[in-house]
PDB file of N, CA and C in Angstrom:
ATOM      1  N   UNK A   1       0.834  -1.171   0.000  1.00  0.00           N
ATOM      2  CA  UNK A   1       0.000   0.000   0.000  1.00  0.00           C
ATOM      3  C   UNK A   1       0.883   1.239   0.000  1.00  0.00           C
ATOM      4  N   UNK A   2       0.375   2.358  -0.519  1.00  0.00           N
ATOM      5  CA  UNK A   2       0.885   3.397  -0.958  1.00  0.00           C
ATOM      6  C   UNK A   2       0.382   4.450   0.308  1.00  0.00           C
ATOM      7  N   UNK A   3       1.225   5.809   0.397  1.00  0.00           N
ATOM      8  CA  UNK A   3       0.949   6.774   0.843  1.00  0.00           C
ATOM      9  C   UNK A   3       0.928   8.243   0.313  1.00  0.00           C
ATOM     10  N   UNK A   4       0.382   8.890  -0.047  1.00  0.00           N
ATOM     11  CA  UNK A   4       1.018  10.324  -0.231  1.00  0.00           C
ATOM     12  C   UNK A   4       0.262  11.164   0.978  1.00  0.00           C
ATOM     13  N   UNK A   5       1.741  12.110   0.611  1.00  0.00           N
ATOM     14  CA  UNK A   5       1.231  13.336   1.966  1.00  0.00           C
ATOM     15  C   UNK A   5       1.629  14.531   0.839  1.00  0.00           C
ATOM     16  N   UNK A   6       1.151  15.237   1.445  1.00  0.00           N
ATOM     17  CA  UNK A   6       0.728  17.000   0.953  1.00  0.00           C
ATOM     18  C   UNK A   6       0.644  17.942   1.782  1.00  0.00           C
ATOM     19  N   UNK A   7       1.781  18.896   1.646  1.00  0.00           N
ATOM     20  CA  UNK A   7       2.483  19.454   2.896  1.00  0.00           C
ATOM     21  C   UNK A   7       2.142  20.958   2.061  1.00  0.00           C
ATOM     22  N   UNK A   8       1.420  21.956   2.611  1.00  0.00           N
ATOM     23  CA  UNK A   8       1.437  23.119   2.215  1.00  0.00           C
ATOM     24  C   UNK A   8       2.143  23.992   3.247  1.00  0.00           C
ATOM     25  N   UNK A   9       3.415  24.980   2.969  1.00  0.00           N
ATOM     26  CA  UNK A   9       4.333  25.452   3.825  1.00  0.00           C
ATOM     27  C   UNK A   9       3.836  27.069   3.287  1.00  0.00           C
ATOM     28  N   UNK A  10       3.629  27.629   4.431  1.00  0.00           N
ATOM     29  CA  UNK A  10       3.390  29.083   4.653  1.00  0.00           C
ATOM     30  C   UNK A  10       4.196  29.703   5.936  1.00  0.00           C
ATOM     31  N   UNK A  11       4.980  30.770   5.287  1.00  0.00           N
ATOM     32  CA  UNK A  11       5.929  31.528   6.135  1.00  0.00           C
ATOM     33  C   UNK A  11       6.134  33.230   5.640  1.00  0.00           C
ATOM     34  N   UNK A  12       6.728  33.961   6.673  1.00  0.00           N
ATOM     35  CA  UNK A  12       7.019  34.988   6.357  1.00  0.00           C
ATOM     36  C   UNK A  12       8.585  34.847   5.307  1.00  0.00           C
ATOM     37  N   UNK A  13       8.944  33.771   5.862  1.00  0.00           N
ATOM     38  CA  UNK A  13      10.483  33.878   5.232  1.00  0.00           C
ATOM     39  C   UNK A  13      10.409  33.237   3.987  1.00  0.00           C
ATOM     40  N   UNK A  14      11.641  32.929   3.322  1.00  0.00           N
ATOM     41  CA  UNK A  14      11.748  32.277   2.201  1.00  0.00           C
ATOM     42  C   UNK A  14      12.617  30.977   2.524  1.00  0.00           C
ATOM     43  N   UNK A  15      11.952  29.938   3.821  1.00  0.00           N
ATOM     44  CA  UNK A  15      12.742  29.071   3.765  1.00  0.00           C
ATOM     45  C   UNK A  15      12.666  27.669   3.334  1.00  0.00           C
ATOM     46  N   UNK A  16      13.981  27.144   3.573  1.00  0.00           N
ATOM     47  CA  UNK A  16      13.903  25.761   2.616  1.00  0.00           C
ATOM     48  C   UNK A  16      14.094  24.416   3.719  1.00  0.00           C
ATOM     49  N   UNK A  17      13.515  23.562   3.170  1.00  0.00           N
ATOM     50  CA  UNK A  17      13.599  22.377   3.980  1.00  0.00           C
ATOM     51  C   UNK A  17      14.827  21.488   3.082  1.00  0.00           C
ATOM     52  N   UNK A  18      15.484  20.425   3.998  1.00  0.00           N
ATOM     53  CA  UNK A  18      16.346  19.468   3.319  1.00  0.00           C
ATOM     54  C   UNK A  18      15.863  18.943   2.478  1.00  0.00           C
ATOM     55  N   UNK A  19      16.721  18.336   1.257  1.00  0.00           N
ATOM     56  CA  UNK A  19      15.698  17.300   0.305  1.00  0.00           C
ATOM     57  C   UNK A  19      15.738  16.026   1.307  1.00  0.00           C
ATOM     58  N   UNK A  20      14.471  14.952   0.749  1.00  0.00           N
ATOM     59  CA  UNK A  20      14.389  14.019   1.306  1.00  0.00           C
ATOM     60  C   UNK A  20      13.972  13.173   0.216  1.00  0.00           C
ATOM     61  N   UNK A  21      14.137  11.926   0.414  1.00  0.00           N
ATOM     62  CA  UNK A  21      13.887  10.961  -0.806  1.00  0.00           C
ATOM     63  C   UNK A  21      12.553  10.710  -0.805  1.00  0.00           C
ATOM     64  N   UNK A  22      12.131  10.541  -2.651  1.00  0.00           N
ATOM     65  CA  UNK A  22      11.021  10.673  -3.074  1.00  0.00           C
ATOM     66  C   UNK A  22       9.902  11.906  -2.367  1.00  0.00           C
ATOM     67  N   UNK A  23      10.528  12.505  -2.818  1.00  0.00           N
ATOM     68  CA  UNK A  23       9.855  14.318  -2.669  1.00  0.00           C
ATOM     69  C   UNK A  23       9.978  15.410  -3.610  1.00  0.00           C
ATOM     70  N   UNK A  24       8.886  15.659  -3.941  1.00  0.00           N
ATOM     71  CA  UNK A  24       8.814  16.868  -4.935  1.00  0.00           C
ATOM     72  C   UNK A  24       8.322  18.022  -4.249  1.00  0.00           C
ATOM     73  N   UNK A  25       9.179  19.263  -4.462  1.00  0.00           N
ATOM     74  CA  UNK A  25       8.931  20.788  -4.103  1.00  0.00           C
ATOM     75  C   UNK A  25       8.066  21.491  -5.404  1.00  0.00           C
ATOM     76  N   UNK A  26       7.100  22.117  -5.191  1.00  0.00           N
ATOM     77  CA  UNK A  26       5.849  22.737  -6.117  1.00  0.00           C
ATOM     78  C   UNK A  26       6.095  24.425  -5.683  1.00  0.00           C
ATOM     79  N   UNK A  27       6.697  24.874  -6.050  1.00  0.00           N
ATOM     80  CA  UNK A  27       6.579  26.716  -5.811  1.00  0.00           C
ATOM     81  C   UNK A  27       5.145  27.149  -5.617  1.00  0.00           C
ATOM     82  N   UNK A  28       4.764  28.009  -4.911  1.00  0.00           N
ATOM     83  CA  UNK A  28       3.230  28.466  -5.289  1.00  0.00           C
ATOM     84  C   UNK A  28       3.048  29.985  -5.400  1.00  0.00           C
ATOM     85  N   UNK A  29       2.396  30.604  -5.425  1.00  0.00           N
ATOM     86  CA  UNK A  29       2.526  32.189  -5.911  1.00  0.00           C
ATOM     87  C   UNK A  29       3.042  32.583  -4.494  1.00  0.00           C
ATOM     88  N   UNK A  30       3.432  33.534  -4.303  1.00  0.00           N
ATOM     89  CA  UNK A  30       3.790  34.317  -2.911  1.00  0.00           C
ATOM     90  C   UNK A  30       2.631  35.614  -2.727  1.00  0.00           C
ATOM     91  N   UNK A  31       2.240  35.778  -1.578  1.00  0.00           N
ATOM     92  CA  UNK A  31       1.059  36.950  -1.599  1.00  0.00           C
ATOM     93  C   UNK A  31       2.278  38.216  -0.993  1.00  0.00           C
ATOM     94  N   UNK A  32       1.509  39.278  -1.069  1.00  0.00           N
ATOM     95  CA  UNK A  32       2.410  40.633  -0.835  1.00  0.00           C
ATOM     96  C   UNK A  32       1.098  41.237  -0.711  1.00  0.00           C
ATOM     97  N   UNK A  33       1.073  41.753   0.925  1.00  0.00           N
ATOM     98  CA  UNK A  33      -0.110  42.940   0.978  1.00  0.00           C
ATOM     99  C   UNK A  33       0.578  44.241   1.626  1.00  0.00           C
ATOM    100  N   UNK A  34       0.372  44.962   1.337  1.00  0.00           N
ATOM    101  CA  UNK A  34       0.527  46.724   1.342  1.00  0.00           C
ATOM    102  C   UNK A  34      -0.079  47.305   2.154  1.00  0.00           C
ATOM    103  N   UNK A  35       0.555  47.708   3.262  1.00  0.00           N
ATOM    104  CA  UNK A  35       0.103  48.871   4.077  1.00  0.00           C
ATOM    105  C   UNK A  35       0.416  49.858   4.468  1.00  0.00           C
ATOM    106  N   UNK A  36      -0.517  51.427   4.085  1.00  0.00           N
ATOM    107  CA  UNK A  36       0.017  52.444   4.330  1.00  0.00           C
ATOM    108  C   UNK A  36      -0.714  52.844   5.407  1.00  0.00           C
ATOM    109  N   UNK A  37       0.658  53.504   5.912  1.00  0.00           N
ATOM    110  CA  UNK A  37      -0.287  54.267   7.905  1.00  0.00           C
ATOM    111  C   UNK A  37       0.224  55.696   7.505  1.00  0.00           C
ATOM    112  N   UNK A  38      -0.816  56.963   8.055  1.00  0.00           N
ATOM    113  CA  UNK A  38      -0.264  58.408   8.269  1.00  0.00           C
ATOM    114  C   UNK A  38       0.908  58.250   9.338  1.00  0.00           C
ATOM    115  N   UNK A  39       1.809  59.161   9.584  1.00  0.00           N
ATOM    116  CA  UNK A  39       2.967  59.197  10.366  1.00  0.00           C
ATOM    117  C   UNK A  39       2.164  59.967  11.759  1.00  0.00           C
ATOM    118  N   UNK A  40       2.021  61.155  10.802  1.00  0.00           N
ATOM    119  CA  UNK A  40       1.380  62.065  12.000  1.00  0.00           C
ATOM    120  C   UNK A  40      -0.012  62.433  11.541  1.00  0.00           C
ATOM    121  N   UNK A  41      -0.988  62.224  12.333  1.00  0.00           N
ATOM    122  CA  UNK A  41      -2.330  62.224  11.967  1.00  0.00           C
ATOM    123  C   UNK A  41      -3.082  63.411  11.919  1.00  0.00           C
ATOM    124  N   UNK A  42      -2.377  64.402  12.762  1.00  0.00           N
ATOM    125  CA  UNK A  42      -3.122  65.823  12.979  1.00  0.00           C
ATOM    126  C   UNK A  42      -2.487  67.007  11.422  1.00  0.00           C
ATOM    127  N   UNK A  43      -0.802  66.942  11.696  1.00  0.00           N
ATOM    128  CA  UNK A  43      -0.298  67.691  10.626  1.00  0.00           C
ATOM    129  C   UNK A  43       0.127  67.681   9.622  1.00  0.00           C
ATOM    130  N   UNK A  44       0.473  66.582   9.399  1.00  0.00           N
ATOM    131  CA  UNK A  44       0.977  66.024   7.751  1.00  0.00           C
ATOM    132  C   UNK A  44       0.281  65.157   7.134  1.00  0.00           C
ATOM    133  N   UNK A  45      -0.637  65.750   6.423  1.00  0.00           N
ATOM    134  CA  UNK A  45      -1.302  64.343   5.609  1.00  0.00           C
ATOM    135  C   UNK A  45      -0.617  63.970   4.990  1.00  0.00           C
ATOM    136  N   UNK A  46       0.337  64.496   4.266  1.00  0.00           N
ATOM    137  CA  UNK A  46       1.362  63.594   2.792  1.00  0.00           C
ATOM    138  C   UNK A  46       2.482  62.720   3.199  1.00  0.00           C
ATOM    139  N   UNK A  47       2.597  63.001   5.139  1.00  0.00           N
ATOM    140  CA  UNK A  47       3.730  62.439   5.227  1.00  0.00           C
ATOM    141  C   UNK A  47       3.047  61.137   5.830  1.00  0.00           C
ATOM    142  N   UNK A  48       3.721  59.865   5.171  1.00  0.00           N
ATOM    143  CA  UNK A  48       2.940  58.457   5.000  1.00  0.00           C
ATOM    144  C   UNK A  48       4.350  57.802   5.388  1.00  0.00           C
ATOM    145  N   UNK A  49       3.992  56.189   6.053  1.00  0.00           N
ATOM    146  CA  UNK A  49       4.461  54.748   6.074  1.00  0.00           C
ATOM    147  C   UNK A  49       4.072  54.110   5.191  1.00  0.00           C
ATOM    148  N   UNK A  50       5.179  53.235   4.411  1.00  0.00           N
ATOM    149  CA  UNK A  50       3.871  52.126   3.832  1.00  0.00           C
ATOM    150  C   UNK A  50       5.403  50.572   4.667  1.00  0.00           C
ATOM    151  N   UNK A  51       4.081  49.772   4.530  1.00  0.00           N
ATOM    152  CA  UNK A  51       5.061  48.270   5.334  1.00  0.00           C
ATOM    153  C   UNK A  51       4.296  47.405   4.592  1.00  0.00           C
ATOM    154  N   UNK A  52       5.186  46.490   4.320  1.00  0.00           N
ATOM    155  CA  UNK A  52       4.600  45.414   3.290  1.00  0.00           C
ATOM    156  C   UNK A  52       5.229  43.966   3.586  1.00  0.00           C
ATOM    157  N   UNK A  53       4.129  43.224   3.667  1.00  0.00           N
ATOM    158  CA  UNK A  53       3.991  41.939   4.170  1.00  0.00           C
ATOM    159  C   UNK A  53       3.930  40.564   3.015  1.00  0.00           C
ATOM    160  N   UNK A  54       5.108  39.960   2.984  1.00  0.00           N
ATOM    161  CA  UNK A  54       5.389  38.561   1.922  1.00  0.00           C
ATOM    162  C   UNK A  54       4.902  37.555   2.955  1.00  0.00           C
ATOM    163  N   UNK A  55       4.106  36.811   1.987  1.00  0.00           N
ATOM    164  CA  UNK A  55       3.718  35.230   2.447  1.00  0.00           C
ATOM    165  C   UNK A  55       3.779  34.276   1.299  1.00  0.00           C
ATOM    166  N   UNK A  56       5.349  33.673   1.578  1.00  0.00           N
ATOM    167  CA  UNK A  56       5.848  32.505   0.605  1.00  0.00           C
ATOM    168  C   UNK A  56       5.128  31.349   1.126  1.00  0.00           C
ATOM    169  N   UNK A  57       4.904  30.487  -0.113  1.00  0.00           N
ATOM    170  CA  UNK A  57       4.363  29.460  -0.212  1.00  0.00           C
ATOM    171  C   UNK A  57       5.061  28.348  -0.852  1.00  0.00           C
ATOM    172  N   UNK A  58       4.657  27.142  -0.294  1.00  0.00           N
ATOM    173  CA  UNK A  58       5.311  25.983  -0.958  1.00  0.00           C
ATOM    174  C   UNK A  58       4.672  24.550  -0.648  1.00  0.00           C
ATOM    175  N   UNK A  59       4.440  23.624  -1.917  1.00  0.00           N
ATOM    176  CA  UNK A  59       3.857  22.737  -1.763  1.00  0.00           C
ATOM    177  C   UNK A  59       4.904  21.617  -1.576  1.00  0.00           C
ATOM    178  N   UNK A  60       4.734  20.638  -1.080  1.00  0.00           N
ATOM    179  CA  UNK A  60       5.801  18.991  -0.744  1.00  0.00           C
ATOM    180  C   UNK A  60       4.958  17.843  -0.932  1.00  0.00           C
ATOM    181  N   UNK A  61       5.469  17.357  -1.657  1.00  0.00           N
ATOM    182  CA  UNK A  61       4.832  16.157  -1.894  1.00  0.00           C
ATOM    183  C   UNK A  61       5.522  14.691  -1.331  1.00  0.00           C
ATOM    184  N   UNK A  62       5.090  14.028  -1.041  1.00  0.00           N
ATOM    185  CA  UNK A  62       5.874  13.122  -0.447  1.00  0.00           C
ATOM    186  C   UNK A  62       5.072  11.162  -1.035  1.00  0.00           C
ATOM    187  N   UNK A  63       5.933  10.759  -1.387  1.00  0.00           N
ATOM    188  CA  UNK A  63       5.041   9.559  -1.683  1.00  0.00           C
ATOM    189  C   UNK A  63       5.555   8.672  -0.821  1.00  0.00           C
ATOM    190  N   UNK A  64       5.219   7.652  -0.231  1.00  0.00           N
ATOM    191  CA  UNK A  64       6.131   6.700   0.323  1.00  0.00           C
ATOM    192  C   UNK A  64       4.841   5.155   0.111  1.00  0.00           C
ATOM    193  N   UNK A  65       5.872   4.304   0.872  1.00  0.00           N
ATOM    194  CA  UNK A  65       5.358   3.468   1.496  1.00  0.00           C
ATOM    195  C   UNK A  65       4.500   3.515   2.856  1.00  0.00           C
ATOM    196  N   UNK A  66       3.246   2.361   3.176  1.00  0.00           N
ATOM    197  CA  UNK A  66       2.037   2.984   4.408  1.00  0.00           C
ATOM    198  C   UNK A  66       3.001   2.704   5.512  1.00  0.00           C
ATOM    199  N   UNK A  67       4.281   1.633   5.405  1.00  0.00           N
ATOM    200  CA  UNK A  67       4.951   1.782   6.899  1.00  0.00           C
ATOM    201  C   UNK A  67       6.083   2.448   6.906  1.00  0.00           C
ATOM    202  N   UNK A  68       6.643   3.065   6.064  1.00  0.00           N
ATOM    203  CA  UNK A  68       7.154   4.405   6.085  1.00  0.00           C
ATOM    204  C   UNK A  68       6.749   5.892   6.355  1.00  0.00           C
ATOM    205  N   UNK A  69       5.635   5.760   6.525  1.00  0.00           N
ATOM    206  CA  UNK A  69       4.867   7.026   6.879  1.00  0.00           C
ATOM    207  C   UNK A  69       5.231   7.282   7.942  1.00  0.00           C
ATOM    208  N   UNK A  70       5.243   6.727   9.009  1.00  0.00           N
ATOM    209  CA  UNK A  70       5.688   6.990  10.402  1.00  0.00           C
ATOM    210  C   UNK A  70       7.071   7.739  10.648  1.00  0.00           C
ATOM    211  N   UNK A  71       8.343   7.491   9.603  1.00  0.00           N
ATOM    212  CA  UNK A  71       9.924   7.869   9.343  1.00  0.00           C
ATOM    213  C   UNK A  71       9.344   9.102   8.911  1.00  0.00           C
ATOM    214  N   UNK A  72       8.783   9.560   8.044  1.00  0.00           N
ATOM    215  CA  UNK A  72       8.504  10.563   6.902  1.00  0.00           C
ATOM    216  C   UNK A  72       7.968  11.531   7.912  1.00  0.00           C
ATOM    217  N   UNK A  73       6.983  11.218   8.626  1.00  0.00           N
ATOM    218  CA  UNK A  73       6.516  12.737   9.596  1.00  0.00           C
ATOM    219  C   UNK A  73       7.718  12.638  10.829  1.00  0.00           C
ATOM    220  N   UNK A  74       8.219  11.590  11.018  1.00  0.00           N
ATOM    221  CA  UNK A  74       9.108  12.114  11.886  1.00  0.00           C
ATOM    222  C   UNK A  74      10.246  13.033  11.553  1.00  0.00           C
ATOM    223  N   UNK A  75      10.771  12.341  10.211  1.00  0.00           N
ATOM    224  CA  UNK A  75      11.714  13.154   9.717  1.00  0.00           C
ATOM    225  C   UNK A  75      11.191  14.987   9.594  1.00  0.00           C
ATOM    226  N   UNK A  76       9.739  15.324   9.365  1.00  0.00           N
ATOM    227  CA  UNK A  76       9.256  16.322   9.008  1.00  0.00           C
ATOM    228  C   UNK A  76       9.074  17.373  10.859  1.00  0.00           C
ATOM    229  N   UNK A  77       8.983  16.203  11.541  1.00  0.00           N
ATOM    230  CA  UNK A  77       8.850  16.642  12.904  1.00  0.00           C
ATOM    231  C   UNK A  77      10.388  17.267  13.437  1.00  0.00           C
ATOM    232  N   UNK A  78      11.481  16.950  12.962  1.00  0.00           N
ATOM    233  CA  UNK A  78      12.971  17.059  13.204  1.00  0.00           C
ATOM    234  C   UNK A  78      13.419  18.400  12.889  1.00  0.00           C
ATOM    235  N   UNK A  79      12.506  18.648  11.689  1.00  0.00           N
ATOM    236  CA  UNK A  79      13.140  19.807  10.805  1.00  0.00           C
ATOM    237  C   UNK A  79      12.185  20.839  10.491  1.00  0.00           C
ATOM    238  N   UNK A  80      11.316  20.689  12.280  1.00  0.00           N
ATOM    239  CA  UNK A  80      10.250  21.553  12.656  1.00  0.00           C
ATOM    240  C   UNK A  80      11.176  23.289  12.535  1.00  0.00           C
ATOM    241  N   UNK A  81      10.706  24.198  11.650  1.00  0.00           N
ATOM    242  CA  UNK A  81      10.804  25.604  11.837  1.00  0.00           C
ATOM    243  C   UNK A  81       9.847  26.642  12.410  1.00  0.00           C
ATOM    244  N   UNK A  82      10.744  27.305  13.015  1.00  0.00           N
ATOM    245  CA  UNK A  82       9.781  28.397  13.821  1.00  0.00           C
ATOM    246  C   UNK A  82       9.491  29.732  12.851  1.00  0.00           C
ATOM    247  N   UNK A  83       8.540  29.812  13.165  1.00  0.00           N
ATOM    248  CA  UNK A  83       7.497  30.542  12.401  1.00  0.00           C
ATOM    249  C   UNK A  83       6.754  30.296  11.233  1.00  0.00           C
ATOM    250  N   UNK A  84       6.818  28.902  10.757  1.00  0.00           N
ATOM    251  CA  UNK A  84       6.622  28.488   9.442  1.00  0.00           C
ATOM    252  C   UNK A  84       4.412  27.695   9.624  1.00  0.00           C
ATOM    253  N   UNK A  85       3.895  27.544   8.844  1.00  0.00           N
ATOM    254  CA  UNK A  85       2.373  26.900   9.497  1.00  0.00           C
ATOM    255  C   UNK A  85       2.461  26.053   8.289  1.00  0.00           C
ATOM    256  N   UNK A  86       2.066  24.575   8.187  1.00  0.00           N
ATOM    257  CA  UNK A  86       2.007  23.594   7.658  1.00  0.00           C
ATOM    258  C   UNK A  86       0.390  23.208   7.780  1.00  0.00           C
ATOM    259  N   UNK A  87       0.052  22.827   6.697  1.00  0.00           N
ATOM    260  CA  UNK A  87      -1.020  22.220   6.546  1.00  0.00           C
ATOM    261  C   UNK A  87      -0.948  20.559   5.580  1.00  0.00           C
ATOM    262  N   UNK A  88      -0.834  19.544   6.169  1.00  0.00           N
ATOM    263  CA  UNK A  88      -0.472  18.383   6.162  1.00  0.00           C
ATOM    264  C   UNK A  88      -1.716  17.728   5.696  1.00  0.00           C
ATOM    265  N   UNK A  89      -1.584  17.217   4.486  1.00  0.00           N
ATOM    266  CA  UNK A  89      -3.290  16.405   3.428  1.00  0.00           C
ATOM    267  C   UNK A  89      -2.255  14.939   3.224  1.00  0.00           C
ATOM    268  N   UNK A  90      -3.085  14.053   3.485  1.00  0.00           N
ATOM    269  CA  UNK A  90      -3.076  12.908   3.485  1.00  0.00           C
ATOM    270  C   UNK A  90      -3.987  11.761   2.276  1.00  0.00           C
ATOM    271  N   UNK A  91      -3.062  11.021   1.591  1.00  0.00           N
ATOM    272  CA  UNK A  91      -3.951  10.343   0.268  1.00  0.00           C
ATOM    273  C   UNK A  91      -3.274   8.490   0.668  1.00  0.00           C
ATOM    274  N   UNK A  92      -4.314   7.446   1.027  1.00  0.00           N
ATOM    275  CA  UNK A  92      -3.577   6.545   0.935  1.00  0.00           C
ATOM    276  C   UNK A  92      -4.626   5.690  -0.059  1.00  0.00           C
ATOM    277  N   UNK A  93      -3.634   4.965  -0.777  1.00  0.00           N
ATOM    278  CA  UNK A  93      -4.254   3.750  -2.056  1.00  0.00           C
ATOM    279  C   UNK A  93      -4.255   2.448  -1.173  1.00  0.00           C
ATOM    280  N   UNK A  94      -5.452   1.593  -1.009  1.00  0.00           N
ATOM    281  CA  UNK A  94      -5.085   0.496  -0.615  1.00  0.00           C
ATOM    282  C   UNK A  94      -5.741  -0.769  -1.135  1.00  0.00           C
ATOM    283  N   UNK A  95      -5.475  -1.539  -1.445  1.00  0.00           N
ATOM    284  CA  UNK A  95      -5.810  -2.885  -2.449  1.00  0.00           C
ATOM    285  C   UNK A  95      -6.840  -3.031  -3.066  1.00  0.00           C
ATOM    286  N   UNK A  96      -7.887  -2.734  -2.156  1.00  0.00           N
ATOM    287  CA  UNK A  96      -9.572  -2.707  -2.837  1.00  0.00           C
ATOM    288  C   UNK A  96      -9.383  -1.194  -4.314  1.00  0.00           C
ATOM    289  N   UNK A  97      -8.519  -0.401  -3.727  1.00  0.00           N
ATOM    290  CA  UNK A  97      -8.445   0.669  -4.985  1.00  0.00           C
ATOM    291  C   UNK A  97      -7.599   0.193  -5.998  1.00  0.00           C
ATOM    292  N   UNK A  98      -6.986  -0.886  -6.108  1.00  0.00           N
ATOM    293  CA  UNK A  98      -5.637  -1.254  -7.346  1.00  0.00           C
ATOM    294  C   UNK A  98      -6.991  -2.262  -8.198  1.00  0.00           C
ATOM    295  N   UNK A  99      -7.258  -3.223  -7.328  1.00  0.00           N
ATOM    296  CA  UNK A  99      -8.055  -3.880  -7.752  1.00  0.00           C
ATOM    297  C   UNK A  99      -9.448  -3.589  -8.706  1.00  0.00           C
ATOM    298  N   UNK A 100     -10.395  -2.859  -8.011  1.00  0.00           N
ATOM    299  CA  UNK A 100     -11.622  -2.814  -8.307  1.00  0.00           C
ATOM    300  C   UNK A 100     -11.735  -1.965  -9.522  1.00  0.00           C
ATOM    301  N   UNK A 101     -10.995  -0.397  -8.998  1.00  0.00           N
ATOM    302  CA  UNK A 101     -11.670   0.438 -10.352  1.00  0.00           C
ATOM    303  C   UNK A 101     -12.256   1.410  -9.660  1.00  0.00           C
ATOM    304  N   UNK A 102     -13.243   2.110 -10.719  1.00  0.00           N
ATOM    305  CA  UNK A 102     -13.489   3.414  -9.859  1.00  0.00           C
ATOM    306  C   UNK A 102     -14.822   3.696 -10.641  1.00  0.00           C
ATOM    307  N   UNK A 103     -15.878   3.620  -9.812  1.00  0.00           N
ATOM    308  CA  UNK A 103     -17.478   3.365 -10.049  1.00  0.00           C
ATOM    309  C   UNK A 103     -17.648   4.529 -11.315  1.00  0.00           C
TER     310      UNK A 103
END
C-alpha cells in the first residue's frame, strides 16, 4: 500500500527544507499585501508609512510506502521551523483501490 502526503508550507520567510527521498517541491505564488499608515495624523497628511507583508508558499509532496509514513513525519517533525504553518493532506491507495476500479 501506498501513501502520499501533501504538505502546504506558509511563512514569512523564504525558507527551505532538506531534500528528502522521493519528494517533490511545487513553488506556489507568494502573496504581498501593502500597508500604508499616516505618520502624523493631525499635521501632515502627505507624510505616510507604507510596510509590506510577503507570504511565501510551498507545496511537498511526499510519496512513500504505508509503513514508512511513520519515518517521513518524523523526519518532518525534526526539521520543525519556527514561524513556518504547515497544513499536512493525506492520500492513501489500498488494495480494494488497485483492484476494483473506480465506479
Amino acid at each position: 500500500m501506498t501513501a502520499k502526503i501533501c504538505i502546504v508550507i506558509k511563512s514569512f520567510e523564504n525558507k527551505r527544507l532538506g531534500h528528502l527521498h522521493n519528494t517533490r517541491k511545487i513553488g506556489l505564488p507568494q502573496k504581498q499585501i501593502l500597508y500604508t499608515v499616516l505618520r502624523s495624523p493631525h499635521i501632515d497628511k502627505k507624510s505616510r508609512e507604507q510596510f509590506e507583508m510577503r507570504i511565501h508558499k510551498e507545496l511537498l509532496v511526499i510519496e512513500t510506502e504505508t509503513p514508512k509514513l511513520r519515518e517521513k513525519l518524523h523526519w518532518l517533525k525534526l526539521h520543525d521551523l519556527l514561524g513556518v504553518q504547515l497544513k499536512i493532506i493525506s492520500y492513501y491507495q489500498t488494495r480494494l483501490d488497485k483492484v476494483g476500479g473506480k465506479p
